[in-house]
Protein backbone atom coordinates (compact mmCIF):
# COMPACT_ATOMS: atom_id res chain seq x y z
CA UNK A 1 34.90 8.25 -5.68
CA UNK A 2 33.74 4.46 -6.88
CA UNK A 3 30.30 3.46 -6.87
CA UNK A 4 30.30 2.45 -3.38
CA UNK A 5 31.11 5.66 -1.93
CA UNK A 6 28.08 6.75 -3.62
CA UNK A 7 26.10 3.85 -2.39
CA UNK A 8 27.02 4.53 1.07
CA UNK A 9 26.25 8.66 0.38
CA UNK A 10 22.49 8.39 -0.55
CA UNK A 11 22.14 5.61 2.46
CA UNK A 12 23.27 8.99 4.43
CA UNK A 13 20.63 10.94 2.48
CA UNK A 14 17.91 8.92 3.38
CA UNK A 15 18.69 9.06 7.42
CA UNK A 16 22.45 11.00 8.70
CA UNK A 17 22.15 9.04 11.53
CA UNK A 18 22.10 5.24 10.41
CA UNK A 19 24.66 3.38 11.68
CA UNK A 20 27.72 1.84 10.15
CA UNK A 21 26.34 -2.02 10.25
CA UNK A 22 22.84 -0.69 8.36
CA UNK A 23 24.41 0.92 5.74
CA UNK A 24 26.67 -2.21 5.28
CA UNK A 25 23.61 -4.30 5.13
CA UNK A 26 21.74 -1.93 2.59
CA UNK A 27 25.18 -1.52 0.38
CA UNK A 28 26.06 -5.46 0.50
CA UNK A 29 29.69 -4.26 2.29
CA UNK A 30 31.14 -4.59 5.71
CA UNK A 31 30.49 -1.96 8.83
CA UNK A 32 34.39 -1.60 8.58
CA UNK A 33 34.44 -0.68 5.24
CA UNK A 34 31.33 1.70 5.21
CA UNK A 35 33.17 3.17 8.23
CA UNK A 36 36.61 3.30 7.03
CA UNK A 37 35.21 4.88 3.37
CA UNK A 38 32.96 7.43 5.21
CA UNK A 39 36.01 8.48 7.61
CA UNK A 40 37.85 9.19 3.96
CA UNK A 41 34.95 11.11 2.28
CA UNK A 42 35.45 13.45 5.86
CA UNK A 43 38.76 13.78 5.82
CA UNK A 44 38.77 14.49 1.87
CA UNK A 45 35.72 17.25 2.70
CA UNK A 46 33.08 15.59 0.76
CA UNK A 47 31.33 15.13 3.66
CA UNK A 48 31.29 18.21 5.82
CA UNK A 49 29.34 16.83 8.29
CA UNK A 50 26.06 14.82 9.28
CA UNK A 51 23.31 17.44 10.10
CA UNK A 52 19.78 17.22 11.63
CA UNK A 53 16.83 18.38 9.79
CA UNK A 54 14.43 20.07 12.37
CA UNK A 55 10.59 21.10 11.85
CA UNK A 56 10.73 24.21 13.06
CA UNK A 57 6.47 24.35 13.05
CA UNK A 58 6.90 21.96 16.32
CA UNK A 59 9.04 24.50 18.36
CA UNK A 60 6.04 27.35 17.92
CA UNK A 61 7.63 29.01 14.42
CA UNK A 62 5.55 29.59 11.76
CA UNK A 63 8.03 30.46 8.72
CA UNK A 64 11.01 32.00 7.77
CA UNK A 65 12.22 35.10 6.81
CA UNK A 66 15.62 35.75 4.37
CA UNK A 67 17.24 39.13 4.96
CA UNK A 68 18.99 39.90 1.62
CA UNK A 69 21.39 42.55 3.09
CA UNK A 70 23.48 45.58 0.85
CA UNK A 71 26.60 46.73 1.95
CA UNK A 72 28.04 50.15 1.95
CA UNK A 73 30.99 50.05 -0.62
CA UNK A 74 34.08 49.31 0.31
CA UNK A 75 33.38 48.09 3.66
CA UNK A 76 34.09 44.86 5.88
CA UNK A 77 32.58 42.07 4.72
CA UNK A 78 33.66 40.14 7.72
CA UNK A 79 32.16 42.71 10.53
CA UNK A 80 28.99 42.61 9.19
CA UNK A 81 28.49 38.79 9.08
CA UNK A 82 30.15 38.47 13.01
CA UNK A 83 27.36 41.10 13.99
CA UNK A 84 24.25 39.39 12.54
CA UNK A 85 25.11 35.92 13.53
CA UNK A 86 24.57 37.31 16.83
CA UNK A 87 21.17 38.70 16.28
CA UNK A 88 18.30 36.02 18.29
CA UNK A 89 16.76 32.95 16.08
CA UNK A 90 19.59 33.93 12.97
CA UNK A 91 20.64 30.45 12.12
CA UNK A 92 22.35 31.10 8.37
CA UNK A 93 24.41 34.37 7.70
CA UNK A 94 26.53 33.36 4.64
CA UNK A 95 28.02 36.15 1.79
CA UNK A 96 26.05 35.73 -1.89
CA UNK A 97 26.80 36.25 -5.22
CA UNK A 98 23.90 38.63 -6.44
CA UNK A 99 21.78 41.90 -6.21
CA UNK A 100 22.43 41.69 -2.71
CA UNK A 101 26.14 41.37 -0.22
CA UNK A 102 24.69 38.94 2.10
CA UNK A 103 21.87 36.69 3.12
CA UNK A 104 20.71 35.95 6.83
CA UNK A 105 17.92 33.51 7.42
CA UNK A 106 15.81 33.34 10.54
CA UNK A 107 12.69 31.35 11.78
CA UNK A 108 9.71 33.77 12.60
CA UNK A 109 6.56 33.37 15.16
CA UNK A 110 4.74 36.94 14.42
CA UNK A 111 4.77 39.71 12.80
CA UNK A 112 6.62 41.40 15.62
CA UNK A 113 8.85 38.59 15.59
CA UNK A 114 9.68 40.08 11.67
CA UNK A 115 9.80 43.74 12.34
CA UNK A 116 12.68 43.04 15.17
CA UNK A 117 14.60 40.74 13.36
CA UNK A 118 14.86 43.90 10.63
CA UNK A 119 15.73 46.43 13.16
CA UNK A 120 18.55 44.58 15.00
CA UNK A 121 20.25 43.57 11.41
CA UNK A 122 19.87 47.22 10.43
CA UNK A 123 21.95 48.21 13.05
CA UNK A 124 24.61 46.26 12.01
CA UNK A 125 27.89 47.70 10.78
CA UNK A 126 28.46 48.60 7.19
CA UNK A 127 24.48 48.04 6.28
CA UNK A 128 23.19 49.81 3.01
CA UNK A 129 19.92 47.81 2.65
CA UNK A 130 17.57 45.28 4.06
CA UNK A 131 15.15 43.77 2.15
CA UNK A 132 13.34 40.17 3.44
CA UNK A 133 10.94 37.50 2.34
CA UNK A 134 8.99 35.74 3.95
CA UNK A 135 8.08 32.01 3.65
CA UNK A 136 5.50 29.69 5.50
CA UNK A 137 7.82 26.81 5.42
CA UNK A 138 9.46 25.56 8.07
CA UNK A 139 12.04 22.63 7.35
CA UNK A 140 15.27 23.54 8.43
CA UNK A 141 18.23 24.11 6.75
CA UNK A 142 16.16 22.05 4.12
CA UNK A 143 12.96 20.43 3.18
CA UNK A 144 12.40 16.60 3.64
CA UNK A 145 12.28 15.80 -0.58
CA UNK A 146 15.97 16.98 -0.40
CA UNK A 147 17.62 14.13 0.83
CA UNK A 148 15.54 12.23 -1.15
CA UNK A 149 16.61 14.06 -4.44
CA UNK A 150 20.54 13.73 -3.07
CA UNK A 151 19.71 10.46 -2.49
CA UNK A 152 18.42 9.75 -6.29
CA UNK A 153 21.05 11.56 -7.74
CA UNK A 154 24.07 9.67 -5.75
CA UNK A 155 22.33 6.56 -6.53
CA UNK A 156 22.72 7.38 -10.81
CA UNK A 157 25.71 8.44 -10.19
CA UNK A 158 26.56 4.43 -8.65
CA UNK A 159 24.89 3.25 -11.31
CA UNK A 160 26.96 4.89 -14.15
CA UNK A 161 30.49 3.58 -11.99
């Protein structure tokens, strides 16, 4: 990656959905090349994929809740993770490297909204353990001040090219 493959990454930061010709303008390129370099940062996998950042406050949640999940030894990894991404409001089910197997996060409402999201992922296959925290905040999959960091950081990272 040259500097402005970087340049054009933290324009992304700031707002995924800017288009080709502002991104040219902020970078001092061409919409061609701002396209034609972000179409080879995809097809490279450095960019996965352009995501939206919701509030999740403005569609009635108030938090979120992780579900740090053991597994029984020896068991499938794979069944587990099928079952709980099919459990209401679970947006993230990913496997972790840690005291736990596997992590699920879900927007909450209530406390009742808590105590069922527990008892559906302990039915799923394979579970040892639930445990969960709870937080207040409701950015989702990240807070606002992310980008901006990603943005900072690509920006150095022009700067040193």
């Amino acid at each position: 990656m040259d500097k402005l493959d970087y340049l054009i990454l933290a324009e992304l930061q700031k707002d995924g959905l800017m288009s080709f010709v502002d991104i040219a303008k902020n970078v001092h390129s061409t919409p061609c090349t701002v396209r034609r370099r972000y179409e080879k940062m995809k097809k490279e996998g450095k960019i996965f994929r352009c995501i939206v950042s919701l509030d999740l406050a403005r569609l009635g949640y108030q938090g979120k809740t992780f579900l740090l999940i053991n597994l029984l030894p020896n068991s499938n990894k794979s069944e587990t993770v099928a079952y709980l991404k099919n459990i209401k409001n679970v947006l993230v089910v990913t496997e972790i490297i840690g005291p736990c197997d596997i992590m699920a996060i879900a927007p909450i409402t209530d406390l009742t909204s808590i105590q069922t999201l527990i008892s559906e992922a302990k039915k799923a296959p394979n579970i040892q353990k639930v445990d969960f925290y709870c937080i207040n905040n409701t950015s989702f999959p990240i807070g606002h001040n992310f980008g901006e960091m990603l943005n900072q950081r690509c920006r150095v990272l022009a700067d040193k090219l």
